[in-house]
Protein backbone atom coordinates (compact mmCIF):
# COMPACT_ATOMS: atom_id res chain seq x y z
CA UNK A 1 0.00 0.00 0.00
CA UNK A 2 1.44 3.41 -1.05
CA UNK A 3 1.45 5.84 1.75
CA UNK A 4 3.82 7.79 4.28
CA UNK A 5 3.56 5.25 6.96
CA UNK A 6 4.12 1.44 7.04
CA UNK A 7 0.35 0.22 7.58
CA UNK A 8 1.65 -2.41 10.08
CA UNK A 9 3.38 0.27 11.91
CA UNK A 10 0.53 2.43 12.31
CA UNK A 11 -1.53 -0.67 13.06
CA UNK A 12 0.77 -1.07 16.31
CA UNK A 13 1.95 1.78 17.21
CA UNK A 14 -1.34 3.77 16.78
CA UNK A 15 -1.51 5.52 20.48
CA UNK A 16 1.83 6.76 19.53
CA UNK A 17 0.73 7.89 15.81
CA UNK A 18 -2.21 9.76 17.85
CA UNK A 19 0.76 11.51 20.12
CA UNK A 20 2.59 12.99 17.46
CA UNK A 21 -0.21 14.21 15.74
CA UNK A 22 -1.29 16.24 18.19
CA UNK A 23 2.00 17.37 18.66
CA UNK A 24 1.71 18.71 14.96
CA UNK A 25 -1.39 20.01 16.24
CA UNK A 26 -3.94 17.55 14.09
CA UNK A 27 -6.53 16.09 15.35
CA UNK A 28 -6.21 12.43 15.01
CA UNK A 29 -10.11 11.77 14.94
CA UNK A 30 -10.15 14.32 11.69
CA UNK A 31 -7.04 12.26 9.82
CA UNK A 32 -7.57 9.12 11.51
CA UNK A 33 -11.06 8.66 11.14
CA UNK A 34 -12.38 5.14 12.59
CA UNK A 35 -8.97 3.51 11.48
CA UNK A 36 -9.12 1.21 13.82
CA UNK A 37 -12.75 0.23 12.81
CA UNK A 38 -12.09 -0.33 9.39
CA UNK A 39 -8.67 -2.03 9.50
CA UNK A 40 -10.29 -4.60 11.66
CA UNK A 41 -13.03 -4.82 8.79
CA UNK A 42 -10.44 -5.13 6.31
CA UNK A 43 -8.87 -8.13 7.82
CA UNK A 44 -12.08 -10.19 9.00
CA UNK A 45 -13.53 -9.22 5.19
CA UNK A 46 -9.80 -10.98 4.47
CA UNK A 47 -9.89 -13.65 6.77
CA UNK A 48 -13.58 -14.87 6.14
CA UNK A 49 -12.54 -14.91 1.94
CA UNK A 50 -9.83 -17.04 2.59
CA UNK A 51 -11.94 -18.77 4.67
CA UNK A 52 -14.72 -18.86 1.76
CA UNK A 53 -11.94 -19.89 -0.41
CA UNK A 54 -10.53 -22.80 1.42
CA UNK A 55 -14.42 -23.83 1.51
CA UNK A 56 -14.68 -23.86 -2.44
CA UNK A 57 -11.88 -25.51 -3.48
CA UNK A 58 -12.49 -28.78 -1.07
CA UNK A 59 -16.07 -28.80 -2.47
CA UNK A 60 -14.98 -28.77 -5.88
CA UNK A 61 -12.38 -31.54 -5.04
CA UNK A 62 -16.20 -33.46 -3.75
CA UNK A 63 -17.37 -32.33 -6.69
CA UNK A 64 -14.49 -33.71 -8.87
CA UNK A 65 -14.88 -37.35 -6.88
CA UNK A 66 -18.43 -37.29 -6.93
CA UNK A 67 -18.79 -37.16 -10.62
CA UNK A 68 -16.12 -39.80 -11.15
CA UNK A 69 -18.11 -42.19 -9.30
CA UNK A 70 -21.48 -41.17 -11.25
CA UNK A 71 -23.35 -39.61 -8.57
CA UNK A 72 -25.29 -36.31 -8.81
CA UNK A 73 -23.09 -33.26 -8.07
CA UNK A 74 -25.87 -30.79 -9.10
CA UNK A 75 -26.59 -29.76 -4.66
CA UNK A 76 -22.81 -28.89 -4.42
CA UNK A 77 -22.11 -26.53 -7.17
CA UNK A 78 -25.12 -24.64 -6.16
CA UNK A 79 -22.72 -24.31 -2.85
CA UNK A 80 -19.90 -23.34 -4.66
CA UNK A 81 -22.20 -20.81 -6.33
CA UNK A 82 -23.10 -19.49 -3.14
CA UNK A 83 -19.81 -19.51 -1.96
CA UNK A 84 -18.54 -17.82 -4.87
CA UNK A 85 -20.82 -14.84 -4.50
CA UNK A 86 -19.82 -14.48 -0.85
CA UNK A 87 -16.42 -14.47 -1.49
CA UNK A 88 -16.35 -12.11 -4.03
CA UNK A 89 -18.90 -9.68 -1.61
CA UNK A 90 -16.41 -10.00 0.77
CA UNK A 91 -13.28 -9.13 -1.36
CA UNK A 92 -15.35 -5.95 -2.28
CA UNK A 93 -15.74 -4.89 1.22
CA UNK A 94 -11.63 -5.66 1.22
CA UNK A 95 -11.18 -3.34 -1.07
CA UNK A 96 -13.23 -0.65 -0.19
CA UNK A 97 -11.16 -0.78 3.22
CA UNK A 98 -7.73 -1.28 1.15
CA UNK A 99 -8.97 1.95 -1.02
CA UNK A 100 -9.87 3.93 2.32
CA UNK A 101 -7.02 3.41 4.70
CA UNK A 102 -4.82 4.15 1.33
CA UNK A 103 -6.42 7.12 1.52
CA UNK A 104 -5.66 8.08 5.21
CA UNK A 105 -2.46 7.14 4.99
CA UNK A 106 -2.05 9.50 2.34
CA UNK A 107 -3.19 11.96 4.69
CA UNK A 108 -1.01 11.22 7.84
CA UNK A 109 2.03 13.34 7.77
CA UNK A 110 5.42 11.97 8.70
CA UNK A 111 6.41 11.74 12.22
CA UNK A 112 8.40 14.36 14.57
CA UNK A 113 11.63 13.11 15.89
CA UNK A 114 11.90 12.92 19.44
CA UNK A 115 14.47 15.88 19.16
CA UNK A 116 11.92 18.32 17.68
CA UNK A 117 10.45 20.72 20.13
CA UNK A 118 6.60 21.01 20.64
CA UNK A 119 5.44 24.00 19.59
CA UNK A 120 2.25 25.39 17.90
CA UNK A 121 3.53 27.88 15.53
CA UNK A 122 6.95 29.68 14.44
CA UNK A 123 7.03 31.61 17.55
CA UNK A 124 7.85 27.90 19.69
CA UNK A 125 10.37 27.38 17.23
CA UNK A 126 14.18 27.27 18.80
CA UNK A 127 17.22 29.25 17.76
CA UNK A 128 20.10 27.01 17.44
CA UNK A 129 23.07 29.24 16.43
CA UNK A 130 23.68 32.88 15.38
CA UNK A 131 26.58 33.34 13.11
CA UNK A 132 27.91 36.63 11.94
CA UNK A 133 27.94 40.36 12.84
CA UNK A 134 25.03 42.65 11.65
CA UNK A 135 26.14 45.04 9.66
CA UNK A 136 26.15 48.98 11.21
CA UNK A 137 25.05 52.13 8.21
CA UNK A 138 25.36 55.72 8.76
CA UNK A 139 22.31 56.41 6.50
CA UNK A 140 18.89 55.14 6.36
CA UNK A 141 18.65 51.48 5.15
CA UNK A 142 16.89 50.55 2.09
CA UNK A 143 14.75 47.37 1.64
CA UNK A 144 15.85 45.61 -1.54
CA UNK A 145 12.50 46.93 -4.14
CA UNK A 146 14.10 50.16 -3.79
CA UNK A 147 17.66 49.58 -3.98
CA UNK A 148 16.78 47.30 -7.34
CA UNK A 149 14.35 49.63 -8.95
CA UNK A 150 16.70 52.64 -7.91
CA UNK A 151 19.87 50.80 -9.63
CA UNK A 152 17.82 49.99 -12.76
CA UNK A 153 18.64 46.08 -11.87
CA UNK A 154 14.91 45.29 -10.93
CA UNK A 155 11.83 45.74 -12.65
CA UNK A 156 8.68 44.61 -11.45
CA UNK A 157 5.83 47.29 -13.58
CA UNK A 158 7.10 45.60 -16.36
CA UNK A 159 7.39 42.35 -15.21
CA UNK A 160 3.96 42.57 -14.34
CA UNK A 161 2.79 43.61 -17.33
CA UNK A 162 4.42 40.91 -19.10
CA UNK A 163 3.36 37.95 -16.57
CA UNK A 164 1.13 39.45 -14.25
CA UNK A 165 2.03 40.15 -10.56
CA UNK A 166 4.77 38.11 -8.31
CA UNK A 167 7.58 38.18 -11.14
CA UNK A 168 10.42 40.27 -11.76
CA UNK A 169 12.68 40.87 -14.48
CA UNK A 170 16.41 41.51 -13.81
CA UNK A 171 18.73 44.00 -16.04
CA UNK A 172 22.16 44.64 -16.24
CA UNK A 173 24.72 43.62 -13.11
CA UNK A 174 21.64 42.48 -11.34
CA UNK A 175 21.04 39.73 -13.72
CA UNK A 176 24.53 38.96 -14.11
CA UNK A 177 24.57 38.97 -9.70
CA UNK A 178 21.63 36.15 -10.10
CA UNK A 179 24.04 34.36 -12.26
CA UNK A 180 27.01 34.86 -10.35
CA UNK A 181 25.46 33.31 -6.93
CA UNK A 182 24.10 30.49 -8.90
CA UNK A 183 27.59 29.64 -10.25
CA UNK A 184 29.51 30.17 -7.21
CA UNK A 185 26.74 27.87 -5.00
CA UNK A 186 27.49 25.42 -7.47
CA UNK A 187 31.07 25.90 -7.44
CA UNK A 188 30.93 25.29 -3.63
CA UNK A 189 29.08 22.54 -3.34
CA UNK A 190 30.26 20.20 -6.52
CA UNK A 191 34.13 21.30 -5.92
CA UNK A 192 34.14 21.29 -1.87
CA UNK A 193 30.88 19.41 -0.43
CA UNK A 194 31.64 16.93 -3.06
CA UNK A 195 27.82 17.00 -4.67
CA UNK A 196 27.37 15.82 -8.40
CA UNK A 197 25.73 18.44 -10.31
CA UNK A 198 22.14 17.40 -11.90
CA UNK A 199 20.29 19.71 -14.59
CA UNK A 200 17.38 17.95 -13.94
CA UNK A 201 13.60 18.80 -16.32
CA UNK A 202 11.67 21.75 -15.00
CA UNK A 203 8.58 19.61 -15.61
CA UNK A 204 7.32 16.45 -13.59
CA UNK A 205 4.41 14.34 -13.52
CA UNK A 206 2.18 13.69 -10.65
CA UNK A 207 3.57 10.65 -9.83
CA UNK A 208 6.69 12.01 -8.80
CA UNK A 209 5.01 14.58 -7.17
CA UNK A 210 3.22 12.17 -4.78
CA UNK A 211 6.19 10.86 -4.40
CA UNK A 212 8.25 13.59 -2.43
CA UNK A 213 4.65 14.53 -1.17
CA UNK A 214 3.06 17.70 -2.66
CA UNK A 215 0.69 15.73 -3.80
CA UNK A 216 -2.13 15.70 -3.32
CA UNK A 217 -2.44 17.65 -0.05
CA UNK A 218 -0.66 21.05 -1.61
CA UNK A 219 -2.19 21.03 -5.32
CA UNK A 220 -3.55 24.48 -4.81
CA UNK A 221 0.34 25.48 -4.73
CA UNK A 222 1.43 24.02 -8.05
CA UNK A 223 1.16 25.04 -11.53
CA UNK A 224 -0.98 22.43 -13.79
CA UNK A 225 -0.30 22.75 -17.04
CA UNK A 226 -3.56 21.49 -18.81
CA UNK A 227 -2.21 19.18 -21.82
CA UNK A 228 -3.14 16.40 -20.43
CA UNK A 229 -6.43 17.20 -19.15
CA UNK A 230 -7.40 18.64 -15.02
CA UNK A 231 -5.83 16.95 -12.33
CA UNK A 232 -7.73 14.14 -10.26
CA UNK A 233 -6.85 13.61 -7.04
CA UNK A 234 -5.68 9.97 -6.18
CA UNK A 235 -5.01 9.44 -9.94
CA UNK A 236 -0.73 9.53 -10.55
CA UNK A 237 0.09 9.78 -14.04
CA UNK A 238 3.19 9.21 -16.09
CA UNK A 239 2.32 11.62 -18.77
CA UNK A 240 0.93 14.82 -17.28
CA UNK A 241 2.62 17.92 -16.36
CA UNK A 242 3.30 20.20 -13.91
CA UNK A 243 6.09 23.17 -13.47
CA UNK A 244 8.26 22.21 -10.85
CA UNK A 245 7.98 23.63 -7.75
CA UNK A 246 11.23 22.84 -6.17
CA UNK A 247 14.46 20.57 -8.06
CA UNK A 248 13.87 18.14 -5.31
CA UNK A 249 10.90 16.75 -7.27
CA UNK A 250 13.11 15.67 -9.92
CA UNK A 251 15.71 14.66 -8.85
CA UNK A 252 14.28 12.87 -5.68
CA UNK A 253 12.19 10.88 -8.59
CA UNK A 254 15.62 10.01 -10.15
CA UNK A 255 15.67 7.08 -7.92
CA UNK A 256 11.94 6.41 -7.82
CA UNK A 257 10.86 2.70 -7.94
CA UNK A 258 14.43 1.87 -8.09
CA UNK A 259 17.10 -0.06 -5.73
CA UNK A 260 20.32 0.91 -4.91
CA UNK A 261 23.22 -0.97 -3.49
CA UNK A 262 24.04 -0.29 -0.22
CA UNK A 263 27.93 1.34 -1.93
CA UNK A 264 25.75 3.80 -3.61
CA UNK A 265 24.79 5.31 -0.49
CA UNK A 266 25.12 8.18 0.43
CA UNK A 267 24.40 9.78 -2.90
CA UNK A 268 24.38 13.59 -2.89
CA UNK A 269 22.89 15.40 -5.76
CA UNK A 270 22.98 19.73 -6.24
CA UNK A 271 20.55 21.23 -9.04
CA UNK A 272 20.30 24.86 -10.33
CA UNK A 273 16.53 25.11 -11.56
CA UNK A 274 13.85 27.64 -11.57
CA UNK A 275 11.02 27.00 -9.28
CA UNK A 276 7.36 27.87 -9.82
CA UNK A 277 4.48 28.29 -7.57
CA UNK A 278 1.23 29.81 -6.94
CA UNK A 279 1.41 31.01 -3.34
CA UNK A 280 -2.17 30.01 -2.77
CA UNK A 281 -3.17 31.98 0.68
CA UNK A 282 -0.11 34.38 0.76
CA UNK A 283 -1.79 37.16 -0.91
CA UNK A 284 -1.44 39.97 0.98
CA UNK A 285 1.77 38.63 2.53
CA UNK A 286 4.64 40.24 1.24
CA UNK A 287 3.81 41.93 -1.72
CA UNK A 288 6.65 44.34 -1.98
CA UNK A 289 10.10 42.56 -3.60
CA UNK A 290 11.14 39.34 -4.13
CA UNK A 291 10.28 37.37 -1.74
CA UNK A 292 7.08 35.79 -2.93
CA UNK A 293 7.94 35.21 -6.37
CA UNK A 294 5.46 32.89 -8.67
CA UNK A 295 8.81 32.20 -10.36
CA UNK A 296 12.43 32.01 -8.79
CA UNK A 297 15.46 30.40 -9.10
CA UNK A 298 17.09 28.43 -6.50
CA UNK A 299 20.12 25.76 -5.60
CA UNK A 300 18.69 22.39 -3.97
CA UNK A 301 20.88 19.72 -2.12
CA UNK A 302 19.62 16.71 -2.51
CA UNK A 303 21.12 13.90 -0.75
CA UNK A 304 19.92 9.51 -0.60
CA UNK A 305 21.60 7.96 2.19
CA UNK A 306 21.99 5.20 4.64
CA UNK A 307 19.01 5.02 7.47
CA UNK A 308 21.92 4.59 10.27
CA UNK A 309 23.80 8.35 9.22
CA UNK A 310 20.32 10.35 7.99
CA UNK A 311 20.77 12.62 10.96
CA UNK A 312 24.24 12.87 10.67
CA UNK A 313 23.79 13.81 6.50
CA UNK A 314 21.31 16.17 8.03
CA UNK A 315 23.83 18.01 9.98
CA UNK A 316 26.38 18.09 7.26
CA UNK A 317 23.83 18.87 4.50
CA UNK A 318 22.60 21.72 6.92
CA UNK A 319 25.98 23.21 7.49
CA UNK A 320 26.83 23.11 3.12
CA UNK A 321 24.09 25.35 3.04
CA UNK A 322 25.21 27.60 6.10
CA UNK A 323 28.71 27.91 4.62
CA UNK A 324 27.50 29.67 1.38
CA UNK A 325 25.80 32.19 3.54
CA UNK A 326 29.34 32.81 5.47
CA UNK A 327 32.11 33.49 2.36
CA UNK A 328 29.05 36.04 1.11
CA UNK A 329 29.91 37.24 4.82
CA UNK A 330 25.77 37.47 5.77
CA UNK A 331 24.49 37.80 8.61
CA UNK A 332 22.10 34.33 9.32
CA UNK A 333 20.58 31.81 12.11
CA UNK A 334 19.98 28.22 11.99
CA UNK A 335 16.21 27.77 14.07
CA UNK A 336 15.17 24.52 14.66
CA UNK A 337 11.40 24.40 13.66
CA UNK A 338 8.93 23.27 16.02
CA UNK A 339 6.35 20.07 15.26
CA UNK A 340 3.83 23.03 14.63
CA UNK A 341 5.91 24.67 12.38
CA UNK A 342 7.43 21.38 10.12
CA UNK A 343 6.09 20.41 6.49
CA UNK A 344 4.03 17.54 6.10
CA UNK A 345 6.96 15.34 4.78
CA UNK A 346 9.85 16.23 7.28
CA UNK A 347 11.06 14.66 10.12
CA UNK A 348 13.22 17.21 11.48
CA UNK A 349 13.67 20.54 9.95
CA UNK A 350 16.33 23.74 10.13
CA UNK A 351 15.34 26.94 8.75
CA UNK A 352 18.12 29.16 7.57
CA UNK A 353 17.07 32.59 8.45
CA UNK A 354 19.43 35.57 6.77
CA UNK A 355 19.38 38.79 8.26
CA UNK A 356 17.72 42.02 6.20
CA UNK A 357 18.95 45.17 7.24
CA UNK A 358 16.12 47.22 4.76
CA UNK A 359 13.50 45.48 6.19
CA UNK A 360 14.85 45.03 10.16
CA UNK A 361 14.30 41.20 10.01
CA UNK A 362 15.24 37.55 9.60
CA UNK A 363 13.92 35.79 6.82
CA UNK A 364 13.89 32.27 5.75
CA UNK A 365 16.19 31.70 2.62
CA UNK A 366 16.94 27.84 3.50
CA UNK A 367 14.93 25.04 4.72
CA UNK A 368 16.98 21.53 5.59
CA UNK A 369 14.80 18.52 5.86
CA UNK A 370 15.52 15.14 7.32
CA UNK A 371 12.56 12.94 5.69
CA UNK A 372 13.48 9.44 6.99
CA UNK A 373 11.94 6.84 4.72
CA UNK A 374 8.71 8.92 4.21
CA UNK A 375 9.40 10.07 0.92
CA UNK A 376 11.10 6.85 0.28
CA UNK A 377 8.30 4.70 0.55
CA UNK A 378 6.09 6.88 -1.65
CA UNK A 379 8.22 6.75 -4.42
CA UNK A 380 9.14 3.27 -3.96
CA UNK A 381 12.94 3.89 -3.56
CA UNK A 382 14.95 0.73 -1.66
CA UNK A 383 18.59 0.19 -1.33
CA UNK A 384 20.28 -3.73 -0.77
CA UNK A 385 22.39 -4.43 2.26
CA UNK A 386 25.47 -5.94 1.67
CA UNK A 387 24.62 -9.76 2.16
CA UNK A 388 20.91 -9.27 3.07
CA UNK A 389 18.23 -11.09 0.96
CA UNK A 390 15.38 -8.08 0.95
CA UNK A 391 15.88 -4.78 0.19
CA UNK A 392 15.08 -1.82 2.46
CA UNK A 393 13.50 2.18 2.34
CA UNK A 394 16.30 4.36 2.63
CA UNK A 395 16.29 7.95 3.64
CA UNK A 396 15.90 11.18 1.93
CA UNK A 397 17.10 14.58 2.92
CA UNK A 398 17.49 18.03 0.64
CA UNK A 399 17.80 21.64 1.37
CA UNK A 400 17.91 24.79 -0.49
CA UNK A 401 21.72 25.79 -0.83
CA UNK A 402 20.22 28.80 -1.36
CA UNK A 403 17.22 29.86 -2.78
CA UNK A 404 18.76 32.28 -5.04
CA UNK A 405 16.46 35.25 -5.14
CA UNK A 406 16.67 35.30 -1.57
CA UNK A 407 20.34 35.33 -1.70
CA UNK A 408 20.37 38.20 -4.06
CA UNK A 409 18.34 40.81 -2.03
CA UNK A 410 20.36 39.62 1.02
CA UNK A 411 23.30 41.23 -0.62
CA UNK A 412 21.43 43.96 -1.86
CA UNK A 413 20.42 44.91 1.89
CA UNK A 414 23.49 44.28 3.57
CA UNK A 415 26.04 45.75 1.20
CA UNK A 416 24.15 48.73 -0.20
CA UNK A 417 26.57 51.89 0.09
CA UNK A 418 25.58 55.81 1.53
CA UNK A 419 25.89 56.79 -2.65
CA UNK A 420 23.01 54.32 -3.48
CA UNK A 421 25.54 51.76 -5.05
CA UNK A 422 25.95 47.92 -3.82
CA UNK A 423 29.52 46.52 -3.09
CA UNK A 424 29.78 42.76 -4.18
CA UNK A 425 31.11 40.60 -1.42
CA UNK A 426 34.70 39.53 -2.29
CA UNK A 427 33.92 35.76 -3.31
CA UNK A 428 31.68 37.04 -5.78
CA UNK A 429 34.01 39.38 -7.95
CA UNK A 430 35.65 36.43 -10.18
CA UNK A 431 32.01 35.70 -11.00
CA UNK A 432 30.76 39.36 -11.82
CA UNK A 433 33.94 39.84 -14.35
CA UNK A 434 36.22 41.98 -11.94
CA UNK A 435 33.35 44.47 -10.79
CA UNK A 436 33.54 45.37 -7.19
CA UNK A 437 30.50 47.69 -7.38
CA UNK A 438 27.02 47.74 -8.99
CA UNK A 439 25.85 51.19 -10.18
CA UNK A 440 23.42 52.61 -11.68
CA UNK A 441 22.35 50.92 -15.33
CA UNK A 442 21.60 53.22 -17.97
CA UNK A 443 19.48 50.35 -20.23
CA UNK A 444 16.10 52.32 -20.02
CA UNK A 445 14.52 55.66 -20.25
């Protein structure tokens, strides 16, 4: 049965399934339903057609020996009839059950480690490190709109009247900065965190997107495109499309329904993509600048690895994406969300939070994700022991390392100068051809 959770292990373990979902703040009655109720259904439905079963086949071994010796079998094939019908009532009622607790498995989200405080919201969640100094201006700080539109690097009136509002289309240095932080993360990670690069397809079909689990509880967030017809929930395709909404779609799906030996593991994977999304229920959130973007580019870690070392990969994929935020010399903390505050397929999460000077806050620009064998088992993805007969779910983890918009007005905010100008942090230069400083772009009238 495809689902988040081993049915077994719910099965036994369901006071403990109940525990955690309130800790997530669900109630269990809502995604649990009568579980018990109709698992117990399923199995006596299973039990009494086996049962049936067993009954047929020994009366058509009477009936068999019967007609050999002449007599009249016509009483006992009317009780195989009989039988027949009952069995196949009761695999129906089987199935319905199968088809249901599919269904509420598909619902359960994965379960908080024991490390993961209990919180309700982002306010319970805990801050784990600070790193850096914030930077100190003599002159009024800028959020990043104004610094961009100011410079000529960012234009969002005509990005919106190309695609509509949420987009944003980059001139000058400040398209050749978005470059320049995609090349460099990639740099870093392939050449020093020893990833292997991936240019993965910007379009998936829902079958891979059940399996890293956006579907189908966060539809409303994707982009459908409609060649192949609307979307049905509970129906995973191999030939529709929809725009990615994150690279760890892909290339979590690289592996799907697949088995790896226990030598590939752990495999770590880095992919520059673009990254759509509708921001269903954030209107009115963030409207100024870039952070709410129905397009944006961003650098995901991606890493397949050993159950036994998952945490540890989640530490080291955590700090990969903290040291990009260090040689760009920003200001950032590492929070450790609370079971309130975790997506539905995560296990244990760390927010990146990057510090923004223009706007006098933290703000998310990386989100680290331990997901156990939850996405794993959704997209079918095993790996073989050395010397062991069956094959096991191993774990997933990605991160963004970084979501590069994000990155962008981070430097924008904390290196923009008293004359209006942004320096570019040191690391940077080789990638921006030798510049030091972006000025103002004379492109447009």
């Amino acid at each position: 049965m495809a689902g988040m959770l081993d049915l077994g292990y719910v099965r036994a373990n369901l006071a403990l399934i109940e525990e955690k979902l309130r800790a997530r703040n669900m109630d269990p009655a809502v995604v649990l339903g009568d579980f018990a109720t109709i698992d117990r259904n399923r199995r006596d439905a299973i039990t009494q057609a086996e049962t049936v079963k067993s009954q047929r086949n020994k009366l058509s071994e009477a009936i068999a020996k019967l007609r050999r010796a002449g007599g009249d079998a016509a009483p006992l094939t009317e009780q195989t009839k009989t039988l027949k019908s009952k069995g196949e009532e009761l695999e129906s009622v089987a199935a319905a059950a199968d088809e249901r607790l599919r269904e509420m498995m598909q619902a359960v989200p994965n379960l908080p480690q024991d490390s993961v405080p209990i919180g309700r919201s982002e306010h319970d969640n805990s801050i784990e490190k600070a790193w850096g100094e914030k930077p100190e201006f003599a002159f009024p700080t800028l959020p990043h709109w104004e610094i961009g539109e100011r410079l000529g690097i960012l234009d969002f009136e005509r990005a919106a009247k190309i695609s509509g509002s949420r987009f944003v289309v980059h001139f000058g240095q400040g398209a050749r900065l978005e470059r320049a932080l995609a090349n460099f993360m990639l740099d870093l990670h392939t050449r020093e965190h020893g990833y292997t690069e991936v240019l993965p397809p910007y379009m998936v079909n829902s079958k891979s997107l059940f399996g890293t689990g956006q579907l189908p509880k966060f539809a409303e967030d994707l982009f459908h495109c409609d060649d192949k017809g609307a979307y049905e929930p509970g129906k995973y395709q191999d030939s529709d499309h929809w725009m990615i909404p994150t690279a760890e779609v892909p290339v979590t799906n690289l592996f799907r329904d697949e088995i790896l030996d226990e030598s590939q593991l752990t495999t770590s994977f880095c992919a520059y993509t673009p990254c759509f999304r509708s921001e269903a229920g954030s209107y009115g959130k963030d409207v100024r600048g870039m952070i709410r973007q129905h397009q944006f580019q961003k650098v995901e870690l991606v890493k397949f690895t050993h159950p036994d070392k998952s945490n540890e990969e989640h530490e080291r994929l955590t700090r990969d994406a903290e040291r990009v935020l260090e040689l760009l010399g920003l200001p950032y903390r590492r929070m450790l969300l609370c079971t309130g505050d975790m997506g539905f397929a995560s296990s244990k999460t760390y927010d990146l939070e990057v510090w923004l000077p223009g706007q006098n806050l933290y703000r998310e620009i990386s989100s680290c994700s331990n997901f156990e064998a939850f996405q794993a088992r959704r997209a079918n993805i095993r790996f073989k022991p050395a010397g062991a007969k069956k094959s096991e779910f191993l774990h997933t983890l990605n991160g963004s390392g970084l979501a590069v918009g994000r990155t962008y007005l981070a430097v924008l905010e904390n290196y923009q100068q008293a004359d209006g100008t942004v320096r570019i942090p040191d690391v940077l230069v080789p990638y921006m051809n030798g510049e030091t400083v972006i000025a103002l772009q004379k492109h447009t009238s």
